[in-house]
PDB file of N, CA and C in Angstrom:
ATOM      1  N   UNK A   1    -135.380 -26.917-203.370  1.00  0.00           N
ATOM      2  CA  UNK A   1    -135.807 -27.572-202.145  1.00  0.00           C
ATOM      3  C   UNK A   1    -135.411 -26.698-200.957  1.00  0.00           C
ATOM      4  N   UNK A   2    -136.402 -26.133-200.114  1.00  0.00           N
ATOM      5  CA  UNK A   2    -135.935 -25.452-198.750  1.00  0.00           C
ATOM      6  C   UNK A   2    -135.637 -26.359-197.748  1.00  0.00           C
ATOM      7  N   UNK A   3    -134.342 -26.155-197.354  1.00  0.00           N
ATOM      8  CA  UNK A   3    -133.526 -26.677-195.953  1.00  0.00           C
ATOM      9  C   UNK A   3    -134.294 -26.205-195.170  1.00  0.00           C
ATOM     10  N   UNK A   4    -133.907 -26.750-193.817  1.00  0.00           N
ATOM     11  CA  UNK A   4    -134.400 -25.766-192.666  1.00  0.00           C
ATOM     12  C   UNK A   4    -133.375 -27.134-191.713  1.00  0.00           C
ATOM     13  N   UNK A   5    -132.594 -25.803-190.742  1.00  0.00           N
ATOM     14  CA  UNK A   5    -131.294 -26.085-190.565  1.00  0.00           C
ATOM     15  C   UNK A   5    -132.226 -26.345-188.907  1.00  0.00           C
ATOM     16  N   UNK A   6    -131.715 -27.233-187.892  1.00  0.00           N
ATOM     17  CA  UNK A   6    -132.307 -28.391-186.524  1.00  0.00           C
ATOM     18  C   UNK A   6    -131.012 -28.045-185.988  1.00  0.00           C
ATOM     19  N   UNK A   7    -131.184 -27.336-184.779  1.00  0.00           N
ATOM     20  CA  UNK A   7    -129.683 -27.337-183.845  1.00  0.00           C
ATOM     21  C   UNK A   7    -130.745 -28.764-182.850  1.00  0.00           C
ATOM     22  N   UNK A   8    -129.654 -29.529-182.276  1.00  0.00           N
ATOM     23  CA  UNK A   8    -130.243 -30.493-181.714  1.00  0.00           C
ATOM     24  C   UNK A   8    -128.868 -30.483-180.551  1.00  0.00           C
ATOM     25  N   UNK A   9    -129.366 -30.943-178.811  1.00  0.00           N
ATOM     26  CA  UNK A   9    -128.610 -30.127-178.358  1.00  0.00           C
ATOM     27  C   UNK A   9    -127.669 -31.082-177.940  1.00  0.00           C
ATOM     28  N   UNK A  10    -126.430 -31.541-177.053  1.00  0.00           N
ATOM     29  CA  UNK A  10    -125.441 -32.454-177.291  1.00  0.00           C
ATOM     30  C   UNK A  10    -125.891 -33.316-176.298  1.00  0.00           C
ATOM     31  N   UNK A  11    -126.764 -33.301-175.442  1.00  0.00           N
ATOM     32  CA  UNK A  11    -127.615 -34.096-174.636  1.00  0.00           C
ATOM     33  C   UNK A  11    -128.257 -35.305-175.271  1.00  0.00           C
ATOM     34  N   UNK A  12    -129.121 -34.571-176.140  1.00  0.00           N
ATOM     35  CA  UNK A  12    -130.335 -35.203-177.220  1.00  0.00           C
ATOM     36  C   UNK A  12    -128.911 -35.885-177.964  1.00  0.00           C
ATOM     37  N   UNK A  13    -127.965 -35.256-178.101  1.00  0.00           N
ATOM     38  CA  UNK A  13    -127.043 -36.164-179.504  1.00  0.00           C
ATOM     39  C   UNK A  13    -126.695 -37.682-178.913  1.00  0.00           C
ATOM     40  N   UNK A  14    -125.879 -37.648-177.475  1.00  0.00           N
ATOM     41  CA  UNK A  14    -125.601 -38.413-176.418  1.00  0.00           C
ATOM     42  C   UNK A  14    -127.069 -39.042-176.476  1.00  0.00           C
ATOM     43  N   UNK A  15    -127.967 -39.089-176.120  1.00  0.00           N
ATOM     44  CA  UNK A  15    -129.192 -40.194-175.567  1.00  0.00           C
ATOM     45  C   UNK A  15    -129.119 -40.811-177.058  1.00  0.00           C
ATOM     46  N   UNK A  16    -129.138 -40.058-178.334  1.00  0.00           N
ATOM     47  CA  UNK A  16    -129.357 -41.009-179.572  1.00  0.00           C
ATOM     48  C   UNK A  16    -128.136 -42.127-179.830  1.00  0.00           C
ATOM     49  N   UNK A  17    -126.833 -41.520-179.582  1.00  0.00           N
ATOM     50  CA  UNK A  17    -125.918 -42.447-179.692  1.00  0.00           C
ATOM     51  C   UNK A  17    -126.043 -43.757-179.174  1.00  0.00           C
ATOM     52  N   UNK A  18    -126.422 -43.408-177.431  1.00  0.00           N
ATOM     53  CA  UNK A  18    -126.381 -44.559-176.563  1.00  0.00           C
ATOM     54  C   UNK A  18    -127.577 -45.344-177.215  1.00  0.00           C
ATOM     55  N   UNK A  19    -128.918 -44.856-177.863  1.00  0.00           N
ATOM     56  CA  UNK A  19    -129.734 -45.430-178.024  1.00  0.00           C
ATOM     57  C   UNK A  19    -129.793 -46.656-179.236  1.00  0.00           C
ATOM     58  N   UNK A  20    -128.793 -45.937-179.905  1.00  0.00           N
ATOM     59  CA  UNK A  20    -128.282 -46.321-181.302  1.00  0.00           C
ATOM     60  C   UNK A  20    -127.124 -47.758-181.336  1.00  0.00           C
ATOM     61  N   UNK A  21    -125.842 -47.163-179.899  1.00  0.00           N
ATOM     62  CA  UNK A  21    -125.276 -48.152-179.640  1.00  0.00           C
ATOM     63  C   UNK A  21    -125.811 -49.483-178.955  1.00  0.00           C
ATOM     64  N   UNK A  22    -126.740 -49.354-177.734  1.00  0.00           N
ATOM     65  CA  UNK A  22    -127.136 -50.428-176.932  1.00  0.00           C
ATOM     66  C   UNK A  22    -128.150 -51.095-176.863  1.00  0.00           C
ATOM     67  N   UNK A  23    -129.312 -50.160-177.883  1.00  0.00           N
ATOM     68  CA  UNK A  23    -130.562 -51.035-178.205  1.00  0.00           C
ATOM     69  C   UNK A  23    -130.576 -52.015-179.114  1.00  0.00           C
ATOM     70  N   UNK A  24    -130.809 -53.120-178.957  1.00  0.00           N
ATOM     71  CA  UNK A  24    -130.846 -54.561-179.843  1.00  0.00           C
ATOM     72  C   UNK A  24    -131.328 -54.532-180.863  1.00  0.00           C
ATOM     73  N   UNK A  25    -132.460 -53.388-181.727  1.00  0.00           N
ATOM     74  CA  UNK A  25    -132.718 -53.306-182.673  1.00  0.00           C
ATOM     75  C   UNK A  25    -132.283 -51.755-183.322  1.00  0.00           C
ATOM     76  N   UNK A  26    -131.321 -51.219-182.755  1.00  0.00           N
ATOM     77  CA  UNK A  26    -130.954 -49.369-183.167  1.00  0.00           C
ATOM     78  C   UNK A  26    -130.990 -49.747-184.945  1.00  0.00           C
ATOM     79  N   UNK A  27    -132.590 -48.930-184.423  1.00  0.00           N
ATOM     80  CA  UNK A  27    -133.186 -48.721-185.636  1.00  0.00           C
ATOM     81  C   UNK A  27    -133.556 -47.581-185.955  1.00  0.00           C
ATOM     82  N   UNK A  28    -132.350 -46.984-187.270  1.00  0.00           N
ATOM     83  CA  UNK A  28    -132.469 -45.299-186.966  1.00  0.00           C
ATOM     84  C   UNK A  28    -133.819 -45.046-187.355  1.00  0.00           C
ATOM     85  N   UNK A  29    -135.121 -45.012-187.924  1.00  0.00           N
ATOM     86  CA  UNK A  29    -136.413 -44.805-187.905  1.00  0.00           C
ATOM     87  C   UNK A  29    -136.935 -44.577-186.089  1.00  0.00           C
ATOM     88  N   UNK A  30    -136.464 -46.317-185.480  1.00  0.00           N
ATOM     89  CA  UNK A  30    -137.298 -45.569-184.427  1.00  0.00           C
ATOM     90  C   UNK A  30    -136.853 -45.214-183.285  1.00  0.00           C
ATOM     91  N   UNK A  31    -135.435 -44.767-183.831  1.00  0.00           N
ATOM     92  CA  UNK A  31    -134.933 -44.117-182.808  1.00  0.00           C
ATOM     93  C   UNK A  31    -135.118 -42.083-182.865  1.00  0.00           C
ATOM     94  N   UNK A  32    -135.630 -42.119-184.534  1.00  0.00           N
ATOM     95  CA  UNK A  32    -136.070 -40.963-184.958  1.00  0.00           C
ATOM     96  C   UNK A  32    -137.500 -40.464-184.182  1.00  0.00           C
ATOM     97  N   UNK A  33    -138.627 -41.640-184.365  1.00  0.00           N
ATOM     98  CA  UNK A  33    -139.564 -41.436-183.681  1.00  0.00           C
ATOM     99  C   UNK A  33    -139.522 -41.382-182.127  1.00  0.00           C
ATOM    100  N   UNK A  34    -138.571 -41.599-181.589  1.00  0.00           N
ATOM    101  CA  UNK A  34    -138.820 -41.920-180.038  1.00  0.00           C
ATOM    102  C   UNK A  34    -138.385 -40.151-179.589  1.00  0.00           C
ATOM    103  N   UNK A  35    -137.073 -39.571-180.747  1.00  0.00           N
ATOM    104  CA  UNK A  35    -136.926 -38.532-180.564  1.00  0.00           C
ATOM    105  C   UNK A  35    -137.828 -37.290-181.492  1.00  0.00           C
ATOM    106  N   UNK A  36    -138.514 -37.231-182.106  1.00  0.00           N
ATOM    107  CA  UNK A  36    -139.179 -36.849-182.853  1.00  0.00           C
ATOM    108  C   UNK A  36    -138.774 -35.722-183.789  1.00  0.00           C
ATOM    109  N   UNK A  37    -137.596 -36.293-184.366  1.00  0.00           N
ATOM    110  CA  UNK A  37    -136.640 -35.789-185.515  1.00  0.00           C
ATOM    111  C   UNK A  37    -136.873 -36.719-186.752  1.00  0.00           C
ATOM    112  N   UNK A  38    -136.556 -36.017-187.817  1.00  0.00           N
ATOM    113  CA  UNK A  38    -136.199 -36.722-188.953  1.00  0.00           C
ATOM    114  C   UNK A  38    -135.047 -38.011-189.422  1.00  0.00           C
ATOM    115  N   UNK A  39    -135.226 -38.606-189.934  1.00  0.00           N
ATOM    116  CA  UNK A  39    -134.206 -39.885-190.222  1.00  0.00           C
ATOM    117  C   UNK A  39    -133.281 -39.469-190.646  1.00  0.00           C
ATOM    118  N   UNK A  40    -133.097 -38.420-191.374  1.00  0.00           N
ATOM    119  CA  UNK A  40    -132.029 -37.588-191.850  1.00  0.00           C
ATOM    120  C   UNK A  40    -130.992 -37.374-190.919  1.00  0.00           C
ATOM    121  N   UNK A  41    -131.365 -36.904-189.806  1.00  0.00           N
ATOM    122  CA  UNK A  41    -131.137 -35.382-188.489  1.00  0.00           C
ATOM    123  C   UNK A  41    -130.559 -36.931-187.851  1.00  0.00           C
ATOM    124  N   UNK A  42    -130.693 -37.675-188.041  1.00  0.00           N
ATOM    125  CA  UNK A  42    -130.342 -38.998-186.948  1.00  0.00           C
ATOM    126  C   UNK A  42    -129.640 -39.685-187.285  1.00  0.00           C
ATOM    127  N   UNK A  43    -129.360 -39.679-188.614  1.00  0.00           N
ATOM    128  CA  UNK A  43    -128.433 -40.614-189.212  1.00  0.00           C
ATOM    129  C   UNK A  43    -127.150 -39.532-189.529  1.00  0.00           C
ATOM    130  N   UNK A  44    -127.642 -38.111-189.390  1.00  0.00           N
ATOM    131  CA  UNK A  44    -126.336 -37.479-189.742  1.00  0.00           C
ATOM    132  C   UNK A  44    -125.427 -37.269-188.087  1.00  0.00           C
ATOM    133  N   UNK A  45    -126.412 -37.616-187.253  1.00  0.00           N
ATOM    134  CA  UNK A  45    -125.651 -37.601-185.949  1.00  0.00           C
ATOM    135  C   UNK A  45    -124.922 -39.020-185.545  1.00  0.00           C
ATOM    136  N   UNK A  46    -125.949 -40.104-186.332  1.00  0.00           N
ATOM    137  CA  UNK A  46    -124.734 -41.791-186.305  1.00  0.00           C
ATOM    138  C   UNK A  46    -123.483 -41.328-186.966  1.00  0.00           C
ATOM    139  N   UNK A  47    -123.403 -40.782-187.734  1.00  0.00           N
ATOM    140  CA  UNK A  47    -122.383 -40.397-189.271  1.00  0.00           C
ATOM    141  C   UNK A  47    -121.138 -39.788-188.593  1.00  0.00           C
ATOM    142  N   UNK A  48    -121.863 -38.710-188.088  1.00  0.00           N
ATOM    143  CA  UNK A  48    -120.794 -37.818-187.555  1.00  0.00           C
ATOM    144  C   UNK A  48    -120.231 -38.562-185.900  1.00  0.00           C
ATOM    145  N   UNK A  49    -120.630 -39.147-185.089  1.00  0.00           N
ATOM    146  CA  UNK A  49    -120.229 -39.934-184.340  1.00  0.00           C
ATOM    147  C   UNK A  49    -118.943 -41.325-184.476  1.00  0.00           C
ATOM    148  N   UNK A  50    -119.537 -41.760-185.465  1.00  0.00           N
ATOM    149  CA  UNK A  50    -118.807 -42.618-186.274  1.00  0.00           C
ATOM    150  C   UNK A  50    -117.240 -41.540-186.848  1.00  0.00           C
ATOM    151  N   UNK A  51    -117.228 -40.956-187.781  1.00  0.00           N
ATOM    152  CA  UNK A  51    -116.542 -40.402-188.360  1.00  0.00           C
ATOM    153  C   UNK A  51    -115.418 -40.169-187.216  1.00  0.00           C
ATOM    154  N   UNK A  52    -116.142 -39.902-186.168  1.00  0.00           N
ATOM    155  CA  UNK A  52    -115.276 -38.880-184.701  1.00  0.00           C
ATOM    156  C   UNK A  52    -114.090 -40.014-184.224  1.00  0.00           C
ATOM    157  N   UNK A  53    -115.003 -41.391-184.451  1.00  0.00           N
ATOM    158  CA  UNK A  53    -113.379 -42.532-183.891  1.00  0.00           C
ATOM    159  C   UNK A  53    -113.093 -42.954-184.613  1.00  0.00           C
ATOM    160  N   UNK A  54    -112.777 -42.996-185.954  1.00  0.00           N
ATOM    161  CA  UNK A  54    -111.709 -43.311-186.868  1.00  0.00           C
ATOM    162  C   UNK A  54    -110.333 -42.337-186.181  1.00  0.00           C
TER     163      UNK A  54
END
């Protein structure tokens, strides 16, 4: 399977978080589509956000 590695920039990371934290339905799909990344690329930026405040 070929990767293909998405720098995504800490701006774009910040608008998904907030989008993720304060929208009533943060729904990583369409918060994927609104940014037009993969569900993957979006859920590994919830992941790693998460991970950061433990």
């Amino acid at each position: 399977m070929k990767t293909t590695h998405v720098t995504v920039s800490n701006e774009i990371k910040e608008k998904i978080i907030k989008d993720w934290r304060f929208s009533k339905l943060n729904s990583i799909p369409a918060i994927a589509e609104k940014f037009n990344l993969k569900q993957g690329i979006v859920n590994t930026i919830i992941n790693e956000y998460l991970s950061s405040k433990i």
